[in-house]
N, C-alpha and C. Protein backbone atom coordinates (compact mmCIF):
# COMPACT_ATOMS: atom_id res chain seq x y z
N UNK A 1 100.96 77.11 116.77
CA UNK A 1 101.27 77.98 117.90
C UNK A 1 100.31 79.17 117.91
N UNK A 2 99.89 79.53 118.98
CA UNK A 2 99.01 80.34 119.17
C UNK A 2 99.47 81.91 119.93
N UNK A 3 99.09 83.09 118.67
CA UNK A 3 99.87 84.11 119.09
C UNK A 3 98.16 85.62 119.63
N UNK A 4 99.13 86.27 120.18
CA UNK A 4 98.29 87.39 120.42
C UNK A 4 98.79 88.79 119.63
N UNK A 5 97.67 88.92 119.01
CA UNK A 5 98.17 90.07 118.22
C UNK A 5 97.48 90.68 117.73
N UNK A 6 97.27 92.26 117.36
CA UNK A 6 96.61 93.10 116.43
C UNK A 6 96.01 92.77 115.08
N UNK A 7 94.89 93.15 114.62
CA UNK A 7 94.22 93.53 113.85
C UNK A 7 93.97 94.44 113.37
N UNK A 8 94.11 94.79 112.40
CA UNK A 8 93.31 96.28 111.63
C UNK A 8 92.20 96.21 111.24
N UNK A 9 91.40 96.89 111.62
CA UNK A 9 89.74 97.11 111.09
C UNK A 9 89.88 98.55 111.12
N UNK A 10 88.59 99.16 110.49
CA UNK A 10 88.03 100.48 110.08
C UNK A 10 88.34 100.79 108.77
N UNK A 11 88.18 101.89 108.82
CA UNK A 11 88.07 102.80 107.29
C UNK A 11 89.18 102.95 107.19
N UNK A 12 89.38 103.64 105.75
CA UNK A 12 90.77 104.07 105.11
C UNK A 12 90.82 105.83 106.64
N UNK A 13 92.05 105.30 106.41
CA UNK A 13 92.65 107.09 107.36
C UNK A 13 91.75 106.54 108.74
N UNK A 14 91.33 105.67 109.18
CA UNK A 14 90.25 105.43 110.46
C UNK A 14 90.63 103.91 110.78
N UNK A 15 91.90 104.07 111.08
CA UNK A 15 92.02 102.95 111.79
C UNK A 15 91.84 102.20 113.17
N UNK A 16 91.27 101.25 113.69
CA UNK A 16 91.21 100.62 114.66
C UNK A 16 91.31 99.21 114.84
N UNK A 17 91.95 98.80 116.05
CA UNK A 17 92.51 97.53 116.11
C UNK A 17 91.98 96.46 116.86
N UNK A 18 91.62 95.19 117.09
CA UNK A 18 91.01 94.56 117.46
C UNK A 18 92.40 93.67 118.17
N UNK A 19 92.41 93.04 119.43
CA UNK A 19 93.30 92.62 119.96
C UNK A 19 92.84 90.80 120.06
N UNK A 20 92.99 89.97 119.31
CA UNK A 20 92.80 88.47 119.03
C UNK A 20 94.16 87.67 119.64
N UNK A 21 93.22 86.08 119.71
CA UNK A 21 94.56 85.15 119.99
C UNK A 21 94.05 84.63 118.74
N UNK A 22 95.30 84.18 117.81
CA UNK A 22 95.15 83.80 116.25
C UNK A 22 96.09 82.64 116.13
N UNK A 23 95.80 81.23 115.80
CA UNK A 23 97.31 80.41 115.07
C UNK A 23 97.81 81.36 114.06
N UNK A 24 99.53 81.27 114.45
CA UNK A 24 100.05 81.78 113.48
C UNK A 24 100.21 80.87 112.57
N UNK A 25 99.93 80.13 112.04
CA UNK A 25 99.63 79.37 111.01
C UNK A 25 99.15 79.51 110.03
N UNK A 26 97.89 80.06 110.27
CA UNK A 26 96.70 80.34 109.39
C UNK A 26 96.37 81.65 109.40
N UNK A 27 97.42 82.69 110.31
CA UNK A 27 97.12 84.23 110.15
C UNK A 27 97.20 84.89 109.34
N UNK A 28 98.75 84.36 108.24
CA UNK A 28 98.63 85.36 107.26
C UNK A 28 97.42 84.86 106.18
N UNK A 29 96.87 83.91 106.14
CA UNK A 29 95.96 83.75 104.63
C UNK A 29 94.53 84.10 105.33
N UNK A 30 94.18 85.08 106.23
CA UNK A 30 93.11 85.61 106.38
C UNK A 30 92.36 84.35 107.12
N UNK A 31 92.92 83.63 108.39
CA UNK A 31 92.43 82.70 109.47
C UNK A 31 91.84 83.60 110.13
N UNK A 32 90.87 82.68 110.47
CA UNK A 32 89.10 83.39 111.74
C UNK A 32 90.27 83.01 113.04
N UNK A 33 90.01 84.18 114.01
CA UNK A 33 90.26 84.67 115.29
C UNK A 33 89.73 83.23 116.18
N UNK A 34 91.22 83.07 116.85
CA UNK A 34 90.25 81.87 118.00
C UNK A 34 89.30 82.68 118.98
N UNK A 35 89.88 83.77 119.38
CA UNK A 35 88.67 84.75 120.31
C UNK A 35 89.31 86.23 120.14
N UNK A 36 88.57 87.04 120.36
CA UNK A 36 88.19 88.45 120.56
C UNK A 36 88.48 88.89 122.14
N UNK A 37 90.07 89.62 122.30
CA UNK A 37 90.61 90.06 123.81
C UNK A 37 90.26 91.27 123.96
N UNK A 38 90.08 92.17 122.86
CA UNK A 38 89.60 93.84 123.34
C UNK A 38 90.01 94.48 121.77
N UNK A 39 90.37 95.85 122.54
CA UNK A 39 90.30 96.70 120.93
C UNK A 39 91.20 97.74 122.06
N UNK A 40 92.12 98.32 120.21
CA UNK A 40 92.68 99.72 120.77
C UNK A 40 91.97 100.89 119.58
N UNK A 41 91.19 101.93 119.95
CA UNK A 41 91.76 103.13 119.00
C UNK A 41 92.93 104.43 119.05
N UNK A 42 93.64 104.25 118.16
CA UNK A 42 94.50 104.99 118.13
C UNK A 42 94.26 106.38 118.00
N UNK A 43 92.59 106.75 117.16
CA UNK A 43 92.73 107.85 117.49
C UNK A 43 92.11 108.73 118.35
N UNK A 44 91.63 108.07 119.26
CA UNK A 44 90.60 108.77 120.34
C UNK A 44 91.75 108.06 121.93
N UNK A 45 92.41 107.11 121.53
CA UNK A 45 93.40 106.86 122.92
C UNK A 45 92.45 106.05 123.84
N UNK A 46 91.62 105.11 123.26
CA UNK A 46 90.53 104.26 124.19
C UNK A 46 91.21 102.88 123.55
N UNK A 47 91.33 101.96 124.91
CA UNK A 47 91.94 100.89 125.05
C UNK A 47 91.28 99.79 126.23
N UNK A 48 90.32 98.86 125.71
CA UNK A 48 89.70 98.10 126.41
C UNK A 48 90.53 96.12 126.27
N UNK A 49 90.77 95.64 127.16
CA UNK A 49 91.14 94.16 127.20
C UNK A 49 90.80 94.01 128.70
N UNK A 50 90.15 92.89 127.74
CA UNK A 50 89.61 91.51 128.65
C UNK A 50 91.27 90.82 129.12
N UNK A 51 91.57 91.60 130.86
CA UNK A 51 92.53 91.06 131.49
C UNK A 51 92.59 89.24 132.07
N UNK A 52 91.46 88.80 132.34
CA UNK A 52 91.30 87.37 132.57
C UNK A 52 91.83 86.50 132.04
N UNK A 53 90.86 86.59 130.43
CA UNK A 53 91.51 86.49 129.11
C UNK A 53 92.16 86.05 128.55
N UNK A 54 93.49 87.08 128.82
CA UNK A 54 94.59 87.53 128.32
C UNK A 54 95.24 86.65 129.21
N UNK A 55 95.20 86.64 130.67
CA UNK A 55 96.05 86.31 131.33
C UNK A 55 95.93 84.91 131.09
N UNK A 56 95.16 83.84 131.06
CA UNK A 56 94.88 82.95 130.43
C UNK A 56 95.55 81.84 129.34
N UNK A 57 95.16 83.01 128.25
CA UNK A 57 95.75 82.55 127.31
C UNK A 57 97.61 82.58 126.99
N UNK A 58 97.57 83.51 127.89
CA UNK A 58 98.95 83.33 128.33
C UNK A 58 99.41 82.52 128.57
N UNK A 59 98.96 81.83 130.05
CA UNK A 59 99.31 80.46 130.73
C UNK A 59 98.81 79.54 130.18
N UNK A 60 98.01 79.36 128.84
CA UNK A 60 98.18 78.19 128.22
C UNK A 60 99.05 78.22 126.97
N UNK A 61 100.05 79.17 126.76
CA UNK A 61 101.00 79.23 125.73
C UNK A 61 101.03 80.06 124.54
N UNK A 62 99.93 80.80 124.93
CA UNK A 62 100.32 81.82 123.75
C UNK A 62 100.94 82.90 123.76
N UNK A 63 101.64 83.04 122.81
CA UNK A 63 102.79 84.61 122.74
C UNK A 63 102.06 85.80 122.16
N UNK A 64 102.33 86.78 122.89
CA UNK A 64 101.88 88.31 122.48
C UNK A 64 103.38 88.49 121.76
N UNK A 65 102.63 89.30 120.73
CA UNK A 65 103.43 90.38 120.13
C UNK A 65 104.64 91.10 120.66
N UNK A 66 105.39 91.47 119.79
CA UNK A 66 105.96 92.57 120.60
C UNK A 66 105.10 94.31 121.06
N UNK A 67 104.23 94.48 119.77
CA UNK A 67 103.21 95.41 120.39
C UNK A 67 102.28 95.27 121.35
N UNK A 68 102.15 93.94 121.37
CA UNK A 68 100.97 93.81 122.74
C UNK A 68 101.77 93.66 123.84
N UNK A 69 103.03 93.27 123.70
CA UNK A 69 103.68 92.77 125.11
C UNK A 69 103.69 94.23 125.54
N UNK A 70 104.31 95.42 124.43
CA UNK A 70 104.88 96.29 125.34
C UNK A 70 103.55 97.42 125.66
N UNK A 71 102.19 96.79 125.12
CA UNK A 71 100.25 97.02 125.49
C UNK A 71 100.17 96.43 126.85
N UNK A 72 100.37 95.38 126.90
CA UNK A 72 100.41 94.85 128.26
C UNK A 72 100.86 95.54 129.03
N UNK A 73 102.18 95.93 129.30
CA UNK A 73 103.09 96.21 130.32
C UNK A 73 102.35 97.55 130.49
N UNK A 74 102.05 98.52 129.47
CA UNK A 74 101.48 99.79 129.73
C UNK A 74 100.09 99.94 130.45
N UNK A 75 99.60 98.81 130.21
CA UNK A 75 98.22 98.95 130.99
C UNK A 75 98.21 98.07 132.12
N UNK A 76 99.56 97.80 132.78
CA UNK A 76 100.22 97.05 134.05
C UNK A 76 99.36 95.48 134.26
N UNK A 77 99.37 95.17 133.01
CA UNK A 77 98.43 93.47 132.69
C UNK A 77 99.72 92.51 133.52
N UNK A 78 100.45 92.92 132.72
CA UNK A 78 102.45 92.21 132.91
C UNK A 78 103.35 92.63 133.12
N UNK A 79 104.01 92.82 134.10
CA UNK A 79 105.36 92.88 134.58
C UNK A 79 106.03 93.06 133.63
């Protein structure tokens, strides 16, 4: 099953997140990203996704997060 969900990248205290569709299968033992949807930083408040994408991978079955769902809805991707 194929999910949408956060990443952590950056430095210690410098976090930033990379927004992927990942099998949850193979996510927790450190599985390669089926693709790259955008990035959030948390600490500058810059938030880029590839809406196409997203919408996409949606309609072919993959589940967002509960943090991305409620990413989505804030950046009016989803209802």
């Amino acid at each position: 099953m194929l999910t949408i969900r956060l990443t952590r990248k950056g430095k210690k205290n410098q976090p930033f997140f990379r927004v992927v569709v990942i099998d949850k299968k193979r996510s927790s033992t450190g599985g390669r990203a089926v693709e790259d949807l955008g990035y959030k930083n948390p600490l500058t408040k810059k938030v880029s996704l590839k809406k196409e994408r997203i919408l996409y991978w949606i309609k072919n079955g993959a589940k967002p997060s509960a943090t991305i769902h409620n990413l989505l809805v804030t950046e009016k991707i989803l209802d």
